[in-house]
N, C-alpha and C. Protein backbone atom coordinates (compact mmCIF):
# COMPACT_ATOMS: atom_id res chain seq x y z
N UNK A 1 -54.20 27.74 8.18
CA UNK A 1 -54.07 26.32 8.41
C UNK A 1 -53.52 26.09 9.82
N UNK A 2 -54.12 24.97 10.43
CA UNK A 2 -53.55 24.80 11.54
C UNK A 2 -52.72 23.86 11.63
N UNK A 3 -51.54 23.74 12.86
CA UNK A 3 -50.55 22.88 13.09
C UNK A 3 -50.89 22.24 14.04
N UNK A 4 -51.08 20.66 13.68
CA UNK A 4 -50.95 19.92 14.33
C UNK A 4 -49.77 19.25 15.46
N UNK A 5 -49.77 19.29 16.43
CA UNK A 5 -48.38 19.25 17.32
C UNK A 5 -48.54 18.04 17.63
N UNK A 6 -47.04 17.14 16.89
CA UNK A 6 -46.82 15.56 16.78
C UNK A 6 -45.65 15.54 17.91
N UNK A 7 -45.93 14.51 18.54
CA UNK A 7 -44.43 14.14 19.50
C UNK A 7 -44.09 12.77 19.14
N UNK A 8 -42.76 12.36 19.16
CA UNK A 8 -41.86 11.44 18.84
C UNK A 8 -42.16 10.77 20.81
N UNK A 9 -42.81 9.32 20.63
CA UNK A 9 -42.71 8.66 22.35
C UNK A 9 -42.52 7.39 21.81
N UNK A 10 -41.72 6.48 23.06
CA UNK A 10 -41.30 5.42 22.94
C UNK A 10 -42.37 4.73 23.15
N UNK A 11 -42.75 3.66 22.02
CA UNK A 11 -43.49 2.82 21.83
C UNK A 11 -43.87 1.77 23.32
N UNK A 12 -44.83 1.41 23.65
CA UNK A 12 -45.17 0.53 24.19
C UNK A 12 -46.64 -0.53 23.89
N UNK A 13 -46.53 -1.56 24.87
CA UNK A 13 -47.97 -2.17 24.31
C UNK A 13 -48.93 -1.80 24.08
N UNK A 14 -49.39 -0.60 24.13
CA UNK A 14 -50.48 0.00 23.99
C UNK A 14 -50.80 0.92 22.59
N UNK A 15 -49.77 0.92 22.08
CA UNK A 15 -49.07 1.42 20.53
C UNK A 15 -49.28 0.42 19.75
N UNK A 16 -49.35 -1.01 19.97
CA UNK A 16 -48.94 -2.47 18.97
C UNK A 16 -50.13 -2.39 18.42
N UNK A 17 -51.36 -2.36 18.22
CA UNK A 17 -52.41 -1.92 17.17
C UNK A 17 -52.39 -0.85 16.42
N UNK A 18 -52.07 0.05 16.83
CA UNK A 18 -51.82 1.30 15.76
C UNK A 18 -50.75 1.18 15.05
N UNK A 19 -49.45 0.81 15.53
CA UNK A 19 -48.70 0.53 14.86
C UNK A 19 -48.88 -1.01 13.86
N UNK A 20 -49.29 -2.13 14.35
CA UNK A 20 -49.85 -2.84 12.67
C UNK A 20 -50.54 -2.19 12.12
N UNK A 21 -51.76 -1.10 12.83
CA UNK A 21 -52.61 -0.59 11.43
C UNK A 21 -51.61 0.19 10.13
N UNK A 22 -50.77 0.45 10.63
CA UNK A 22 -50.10 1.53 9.95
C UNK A 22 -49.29 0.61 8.81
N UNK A 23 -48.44 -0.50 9.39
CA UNK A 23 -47.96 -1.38 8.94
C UNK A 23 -48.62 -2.18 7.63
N UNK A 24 -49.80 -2.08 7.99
CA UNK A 24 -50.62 -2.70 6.99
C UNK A 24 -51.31 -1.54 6.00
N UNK A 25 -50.99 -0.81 5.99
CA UNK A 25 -51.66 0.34 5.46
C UNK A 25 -50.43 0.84 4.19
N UNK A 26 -49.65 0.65 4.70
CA UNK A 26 -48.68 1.06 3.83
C UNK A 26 -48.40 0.88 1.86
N UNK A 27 -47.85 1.62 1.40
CA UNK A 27 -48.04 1.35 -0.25
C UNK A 27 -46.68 0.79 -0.73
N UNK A 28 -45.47 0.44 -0.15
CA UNK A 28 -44.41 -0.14 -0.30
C UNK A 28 -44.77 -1.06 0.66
N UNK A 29 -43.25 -2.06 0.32
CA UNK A 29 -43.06 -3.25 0.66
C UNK A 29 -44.20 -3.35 2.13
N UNK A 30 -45.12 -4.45 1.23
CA UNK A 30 -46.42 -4.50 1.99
C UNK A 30 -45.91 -6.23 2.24
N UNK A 31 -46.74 -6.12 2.92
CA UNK A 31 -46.91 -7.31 3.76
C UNK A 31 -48.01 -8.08 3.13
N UNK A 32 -47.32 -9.38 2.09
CA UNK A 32 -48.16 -10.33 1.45
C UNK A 32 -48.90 -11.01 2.65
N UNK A 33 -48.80 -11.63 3.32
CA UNK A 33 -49.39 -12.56 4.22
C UNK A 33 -49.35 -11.95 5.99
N UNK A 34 -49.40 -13.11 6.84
CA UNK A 34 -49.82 -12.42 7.92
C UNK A 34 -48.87 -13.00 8.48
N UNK A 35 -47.42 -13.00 8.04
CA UNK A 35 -45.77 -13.46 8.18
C UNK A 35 -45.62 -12.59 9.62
N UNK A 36 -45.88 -11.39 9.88
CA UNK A 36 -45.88 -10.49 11.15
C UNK A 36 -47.01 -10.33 11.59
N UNK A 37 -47.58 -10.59 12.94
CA UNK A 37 -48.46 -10.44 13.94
C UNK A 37 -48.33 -9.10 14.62
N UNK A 38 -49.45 -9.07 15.54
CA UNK A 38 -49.60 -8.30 16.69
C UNK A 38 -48.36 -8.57 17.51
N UNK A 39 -48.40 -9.74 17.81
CA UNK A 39 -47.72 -10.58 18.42
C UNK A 39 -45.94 -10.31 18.50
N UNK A 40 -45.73 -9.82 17.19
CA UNK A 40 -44.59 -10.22 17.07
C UNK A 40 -43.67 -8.72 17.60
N UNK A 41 -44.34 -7.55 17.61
CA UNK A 41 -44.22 -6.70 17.86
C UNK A 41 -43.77 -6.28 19.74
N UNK A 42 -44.11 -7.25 20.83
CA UNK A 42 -43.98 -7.12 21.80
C UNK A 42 -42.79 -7.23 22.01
N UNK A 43 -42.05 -8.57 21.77
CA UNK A 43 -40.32 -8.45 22.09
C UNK A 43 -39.73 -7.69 20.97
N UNK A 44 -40.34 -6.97 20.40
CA UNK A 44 -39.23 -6.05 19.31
C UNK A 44 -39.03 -4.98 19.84
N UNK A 45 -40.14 -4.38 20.69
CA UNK A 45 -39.82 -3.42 21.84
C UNK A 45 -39.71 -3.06 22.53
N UNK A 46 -39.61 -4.21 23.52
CA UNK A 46 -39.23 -4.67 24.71
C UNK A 46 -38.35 -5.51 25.59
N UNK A 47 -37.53 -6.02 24.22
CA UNK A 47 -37.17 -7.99 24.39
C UNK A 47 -36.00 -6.83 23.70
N UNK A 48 -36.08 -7.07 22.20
CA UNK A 48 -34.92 -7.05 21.72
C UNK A 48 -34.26 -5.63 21.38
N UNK A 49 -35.14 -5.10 21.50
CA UNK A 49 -34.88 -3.42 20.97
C UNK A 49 -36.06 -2.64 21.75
N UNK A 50 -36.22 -1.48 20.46
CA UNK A 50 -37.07 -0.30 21.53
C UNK A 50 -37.51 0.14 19.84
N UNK A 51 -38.96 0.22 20.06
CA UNK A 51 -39.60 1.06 19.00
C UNK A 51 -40.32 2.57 19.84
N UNK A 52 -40.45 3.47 18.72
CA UNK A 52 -41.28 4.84 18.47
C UNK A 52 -42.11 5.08 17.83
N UNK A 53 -42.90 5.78 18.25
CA UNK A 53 -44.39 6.17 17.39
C UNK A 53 -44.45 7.58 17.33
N UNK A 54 -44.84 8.10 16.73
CA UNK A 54 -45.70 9.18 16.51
C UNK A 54 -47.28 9.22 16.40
N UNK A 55 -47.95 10.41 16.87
CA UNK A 55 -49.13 10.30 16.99
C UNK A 55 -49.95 11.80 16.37
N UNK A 56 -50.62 11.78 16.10
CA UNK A 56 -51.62 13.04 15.93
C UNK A 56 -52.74 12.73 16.38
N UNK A 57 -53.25 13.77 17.43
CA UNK A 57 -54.78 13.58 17.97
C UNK A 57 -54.66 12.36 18.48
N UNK A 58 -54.02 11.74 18.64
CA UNK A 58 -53.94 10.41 19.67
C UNK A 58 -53.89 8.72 18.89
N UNK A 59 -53.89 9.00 17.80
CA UNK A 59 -53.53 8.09 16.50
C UNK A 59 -51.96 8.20 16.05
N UNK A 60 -51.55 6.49 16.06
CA UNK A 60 -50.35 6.11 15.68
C UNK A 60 -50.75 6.37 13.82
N UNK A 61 -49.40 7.60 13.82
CA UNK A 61 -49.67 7.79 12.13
C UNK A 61 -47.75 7.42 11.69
N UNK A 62 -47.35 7.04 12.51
CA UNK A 62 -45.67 6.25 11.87
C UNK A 62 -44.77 5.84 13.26
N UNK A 63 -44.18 4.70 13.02
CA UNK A 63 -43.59 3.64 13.78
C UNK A 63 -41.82 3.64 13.63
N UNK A 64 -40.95 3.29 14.44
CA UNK A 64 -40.29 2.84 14.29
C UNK A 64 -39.73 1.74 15.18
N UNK A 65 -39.26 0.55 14.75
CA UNK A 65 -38.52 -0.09 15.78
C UNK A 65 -37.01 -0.74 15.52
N UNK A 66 -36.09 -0.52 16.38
CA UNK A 66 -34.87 -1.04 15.78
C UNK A 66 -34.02 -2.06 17.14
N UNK A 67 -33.45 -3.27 16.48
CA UNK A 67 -33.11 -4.76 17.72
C UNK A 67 -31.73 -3.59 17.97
N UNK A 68 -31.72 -3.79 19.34
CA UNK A 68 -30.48 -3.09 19.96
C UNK A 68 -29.74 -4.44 19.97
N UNK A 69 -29.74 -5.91 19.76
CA UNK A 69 -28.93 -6.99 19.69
C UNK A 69 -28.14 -7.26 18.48
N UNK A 70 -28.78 -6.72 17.42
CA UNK A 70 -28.44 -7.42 15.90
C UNK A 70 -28.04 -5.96 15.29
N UNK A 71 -28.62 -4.84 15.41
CA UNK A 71 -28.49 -3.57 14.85
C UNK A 71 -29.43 -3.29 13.50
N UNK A 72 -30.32 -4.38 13.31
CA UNK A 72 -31.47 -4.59 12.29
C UNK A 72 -32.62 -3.49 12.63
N UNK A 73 -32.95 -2.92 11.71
CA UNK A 73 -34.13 -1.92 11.73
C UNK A 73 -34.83 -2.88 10.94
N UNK A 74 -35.98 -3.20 12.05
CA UNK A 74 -37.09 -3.82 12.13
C UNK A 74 -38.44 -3.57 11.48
N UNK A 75 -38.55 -1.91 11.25
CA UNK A 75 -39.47 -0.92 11.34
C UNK A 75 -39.45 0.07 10.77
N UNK A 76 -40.00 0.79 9.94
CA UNK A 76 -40.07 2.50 9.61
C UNK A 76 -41.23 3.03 8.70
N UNK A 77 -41.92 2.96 9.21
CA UNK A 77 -43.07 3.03 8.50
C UNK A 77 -44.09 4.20 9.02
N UNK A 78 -44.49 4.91 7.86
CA UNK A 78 -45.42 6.16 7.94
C UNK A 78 -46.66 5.88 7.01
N UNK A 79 -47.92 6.31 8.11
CA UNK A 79 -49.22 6.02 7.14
C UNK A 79 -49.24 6.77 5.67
N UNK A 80 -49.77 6.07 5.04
CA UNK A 80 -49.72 7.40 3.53
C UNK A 80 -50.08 8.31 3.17
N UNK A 81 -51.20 8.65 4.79
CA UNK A 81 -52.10 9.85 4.48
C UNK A 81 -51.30 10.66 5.24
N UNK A 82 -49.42 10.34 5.33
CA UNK A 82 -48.96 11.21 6.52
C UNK A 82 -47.65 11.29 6.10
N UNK A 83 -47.90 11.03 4.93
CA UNK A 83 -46.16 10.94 4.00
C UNK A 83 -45.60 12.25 3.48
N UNK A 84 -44.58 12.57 3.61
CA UNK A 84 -43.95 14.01 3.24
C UNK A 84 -43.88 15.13 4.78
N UNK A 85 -44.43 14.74 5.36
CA UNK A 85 -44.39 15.67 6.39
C UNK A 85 -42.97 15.49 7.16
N UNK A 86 -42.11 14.59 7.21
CA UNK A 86 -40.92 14.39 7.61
C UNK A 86 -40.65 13.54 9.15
N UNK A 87 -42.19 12.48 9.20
CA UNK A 87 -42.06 11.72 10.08
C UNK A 87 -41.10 10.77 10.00
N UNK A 88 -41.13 10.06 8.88
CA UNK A 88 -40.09 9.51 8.66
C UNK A 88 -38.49 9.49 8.66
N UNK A 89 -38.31 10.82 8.48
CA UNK A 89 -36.88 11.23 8.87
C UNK A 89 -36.57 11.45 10.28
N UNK A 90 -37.67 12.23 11.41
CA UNK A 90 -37.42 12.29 12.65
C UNK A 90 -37.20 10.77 13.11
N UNK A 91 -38.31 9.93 13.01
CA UNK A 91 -38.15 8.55 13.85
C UNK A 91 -36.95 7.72 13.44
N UNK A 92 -36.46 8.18 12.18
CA UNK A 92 -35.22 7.19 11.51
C UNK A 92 -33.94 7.65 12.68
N UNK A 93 -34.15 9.48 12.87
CA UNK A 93 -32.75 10.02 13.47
C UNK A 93 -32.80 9.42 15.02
N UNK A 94 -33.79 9.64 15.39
CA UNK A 94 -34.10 8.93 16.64
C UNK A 94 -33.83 7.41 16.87
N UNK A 95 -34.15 6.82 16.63
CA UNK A 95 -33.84 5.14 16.26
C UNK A 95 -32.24 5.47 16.15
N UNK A 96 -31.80 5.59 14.99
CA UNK A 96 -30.28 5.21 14.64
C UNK A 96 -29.31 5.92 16.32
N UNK A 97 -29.87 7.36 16.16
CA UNK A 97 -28.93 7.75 17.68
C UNK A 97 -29.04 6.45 18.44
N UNK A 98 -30.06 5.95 19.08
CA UNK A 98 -30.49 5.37 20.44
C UNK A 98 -29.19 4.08 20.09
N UNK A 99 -29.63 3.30 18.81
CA UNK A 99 -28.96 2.03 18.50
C UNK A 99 -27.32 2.04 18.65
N UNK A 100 -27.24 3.58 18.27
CA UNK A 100 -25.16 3.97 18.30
C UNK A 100 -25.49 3.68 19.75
N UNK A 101 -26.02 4.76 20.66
CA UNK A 101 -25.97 5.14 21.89
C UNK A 101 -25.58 3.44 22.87
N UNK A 102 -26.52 2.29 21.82
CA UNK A 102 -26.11 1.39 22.78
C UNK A 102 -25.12 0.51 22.95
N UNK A 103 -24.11 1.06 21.86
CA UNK A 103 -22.50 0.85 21.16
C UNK A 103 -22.59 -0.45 20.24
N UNK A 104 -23.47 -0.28 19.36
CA UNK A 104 -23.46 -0.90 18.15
C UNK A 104 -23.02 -0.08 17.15
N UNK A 105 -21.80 -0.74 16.31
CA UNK A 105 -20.89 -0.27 15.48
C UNK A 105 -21.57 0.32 13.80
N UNK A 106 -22.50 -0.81 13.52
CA UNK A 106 -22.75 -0.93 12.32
C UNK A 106 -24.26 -1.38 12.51
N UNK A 107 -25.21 -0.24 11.97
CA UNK A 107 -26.65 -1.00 11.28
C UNK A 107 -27.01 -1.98 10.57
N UNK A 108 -28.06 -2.47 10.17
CA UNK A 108 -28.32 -3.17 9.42
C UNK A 108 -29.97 -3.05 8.67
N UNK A 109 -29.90 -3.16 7.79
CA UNK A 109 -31.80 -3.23 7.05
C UNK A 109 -31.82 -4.20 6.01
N UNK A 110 -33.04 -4.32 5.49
CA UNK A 110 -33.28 -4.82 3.99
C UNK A 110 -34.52 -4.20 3.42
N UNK A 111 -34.98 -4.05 2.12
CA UNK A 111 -36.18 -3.51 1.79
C UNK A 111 -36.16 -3.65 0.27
N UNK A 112 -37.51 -3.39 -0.08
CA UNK A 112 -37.58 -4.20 -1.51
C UNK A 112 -36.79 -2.58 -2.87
N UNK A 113 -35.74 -2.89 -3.23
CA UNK A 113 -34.96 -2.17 -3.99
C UNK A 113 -35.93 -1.17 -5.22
N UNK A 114 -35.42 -0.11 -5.48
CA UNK A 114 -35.77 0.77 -6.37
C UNK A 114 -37.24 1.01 -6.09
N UNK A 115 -37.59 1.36 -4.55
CA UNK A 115 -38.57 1.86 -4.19
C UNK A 115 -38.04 2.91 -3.54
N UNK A 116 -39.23 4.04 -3.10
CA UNK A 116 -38.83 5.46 -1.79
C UNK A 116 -38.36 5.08 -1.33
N UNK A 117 -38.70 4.10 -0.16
CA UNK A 117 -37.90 3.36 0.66
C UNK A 117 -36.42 3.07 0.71
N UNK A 118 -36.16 2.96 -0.33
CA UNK A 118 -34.91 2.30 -0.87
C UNK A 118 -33.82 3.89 -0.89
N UNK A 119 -34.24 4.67 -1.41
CA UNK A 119 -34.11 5.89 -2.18
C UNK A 119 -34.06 6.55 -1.00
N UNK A 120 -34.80 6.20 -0.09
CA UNK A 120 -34.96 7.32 1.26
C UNK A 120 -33.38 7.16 2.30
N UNK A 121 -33.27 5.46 2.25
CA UNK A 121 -31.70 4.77 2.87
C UNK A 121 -30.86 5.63 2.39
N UNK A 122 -30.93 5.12 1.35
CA UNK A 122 -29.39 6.23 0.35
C UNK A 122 -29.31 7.00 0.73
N UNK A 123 -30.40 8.23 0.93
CA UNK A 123 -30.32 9.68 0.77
C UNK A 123 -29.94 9.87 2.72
N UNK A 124 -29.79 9.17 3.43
CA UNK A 124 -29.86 9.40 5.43
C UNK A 124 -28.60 8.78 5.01
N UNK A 125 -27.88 8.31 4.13
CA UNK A 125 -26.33 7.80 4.10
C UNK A 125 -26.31 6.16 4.21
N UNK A 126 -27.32 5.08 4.09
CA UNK A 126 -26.50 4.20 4.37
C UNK A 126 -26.16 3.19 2.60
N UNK A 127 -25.56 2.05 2.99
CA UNK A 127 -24.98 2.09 1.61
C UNK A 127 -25.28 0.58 1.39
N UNK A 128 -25.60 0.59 0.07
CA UNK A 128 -26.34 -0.65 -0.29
C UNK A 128 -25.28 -1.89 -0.87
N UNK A 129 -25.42 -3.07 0.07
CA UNK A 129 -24.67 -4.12 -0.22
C UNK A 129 -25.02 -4.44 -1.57
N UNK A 130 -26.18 -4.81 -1.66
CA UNK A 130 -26.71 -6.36 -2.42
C UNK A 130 -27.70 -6.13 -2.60
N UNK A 131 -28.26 -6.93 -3.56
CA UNK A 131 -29.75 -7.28 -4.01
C UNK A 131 -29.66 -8.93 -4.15
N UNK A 132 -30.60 -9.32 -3.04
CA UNK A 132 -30.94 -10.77 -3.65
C UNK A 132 -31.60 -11.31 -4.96
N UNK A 133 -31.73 -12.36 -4.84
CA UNK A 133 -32.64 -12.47 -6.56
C UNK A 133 -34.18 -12.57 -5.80
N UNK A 134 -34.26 -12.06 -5.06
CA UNK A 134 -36.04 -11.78 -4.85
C UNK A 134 -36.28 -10.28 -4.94
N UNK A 135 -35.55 -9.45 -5.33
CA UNK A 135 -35.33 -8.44 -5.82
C UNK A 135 -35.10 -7.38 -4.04
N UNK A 136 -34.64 -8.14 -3.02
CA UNK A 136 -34.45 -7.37 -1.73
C UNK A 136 -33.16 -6.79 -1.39
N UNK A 137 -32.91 -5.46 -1.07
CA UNK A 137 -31.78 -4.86 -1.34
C UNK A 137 -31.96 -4.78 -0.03
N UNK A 138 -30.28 -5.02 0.20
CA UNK A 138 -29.54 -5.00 1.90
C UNK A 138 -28.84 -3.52 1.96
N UNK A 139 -28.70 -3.06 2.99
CA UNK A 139 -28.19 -2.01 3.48
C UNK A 139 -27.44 -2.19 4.95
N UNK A 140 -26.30 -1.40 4.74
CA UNK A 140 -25.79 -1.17 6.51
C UNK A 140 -25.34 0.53 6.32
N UNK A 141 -25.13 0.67 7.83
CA UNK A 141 -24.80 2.08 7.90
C UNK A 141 -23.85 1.57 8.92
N UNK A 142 -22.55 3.00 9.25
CA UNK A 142 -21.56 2.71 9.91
C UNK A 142 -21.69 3.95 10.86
N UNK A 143 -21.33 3.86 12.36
CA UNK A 143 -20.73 5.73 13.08
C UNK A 143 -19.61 5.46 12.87
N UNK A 144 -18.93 4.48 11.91
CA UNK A 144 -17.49 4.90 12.28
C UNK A 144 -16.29 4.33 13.25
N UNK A 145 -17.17 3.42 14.11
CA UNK A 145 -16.24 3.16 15.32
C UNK A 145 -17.03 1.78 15.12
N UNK A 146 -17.04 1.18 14.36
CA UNK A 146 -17.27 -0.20 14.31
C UNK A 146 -15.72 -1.12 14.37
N UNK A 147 -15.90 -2.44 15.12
CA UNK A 147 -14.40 -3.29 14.66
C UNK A 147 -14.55 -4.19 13.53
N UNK A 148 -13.73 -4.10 13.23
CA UNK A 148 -13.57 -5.42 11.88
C UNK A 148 -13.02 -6.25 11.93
């Protein structure tokens, strides 16, 4: 079998189609309507934060983007024909370093509860506030050197 050699690169405009394809492709918390654009993706990685992609053969096969303003992960998403391989864990470690790196104390997410997704938070450490009554479970993560 051969190995495919994936690199972790910082997202730019030229990524924002592959990355909705992927977005939309996904088998968790999917995207009922067309609530997120192409569009919306430009100041998320450029404006307010910084997203990552991964690629094989030159195809965006998982995304991440996280607001360096708010500490909200925006993003984390791996195609399904690309799940288990541990994209998802590289772009998460990557993202969270960069977001400490830019001296934000405390993360932030949300995602629809008692999914992988959900299960995947827990298991990288972060710790679940709440569940709204739309069944959306909040999460933050801490380095530790947050103020209160």
């Amino acid at each position: 079998m051969t190995q495919i050699q994936t690199t972790i690169v910082i997202a730019n405009r030229t990524h924002i189609a592959g990355m909705h394809r992927v977005r939309l492709a996904v088998r968790e918390n999917r995207l009922t309507s067309s609530v997120i654009g192409e569009e919306d993706y430009y100041p998320a990685i450029e404006i307010t934060g910084r997203g990552w992609v991964i690629e094989v053969i030159g195809e965006v096969v998982a995304f991440a983007i996280g607001n360096a303003q708010t500490g909200n992960i925006w993003a984390l998403f791996v195609s399904p024909e690309h799940e288990g391989k541990g994209y998802g864990r590289a772009l998460h470690e990557v993202m969270v370093d960069w977001l400490f790196a830019q001296g934000l104390g405390r993360l932030n997410l949300s995602t629809d509860d008692a999914t992988r997704a959900s299960r995947f938070y827990e298991k990288a450490g972060w710790r679940k506030t709440h569940i709204d009554a739309d069944g959306e479970a909040f999460f933050v993560l801490s380095n530790g050197c947050e103020l209160m």
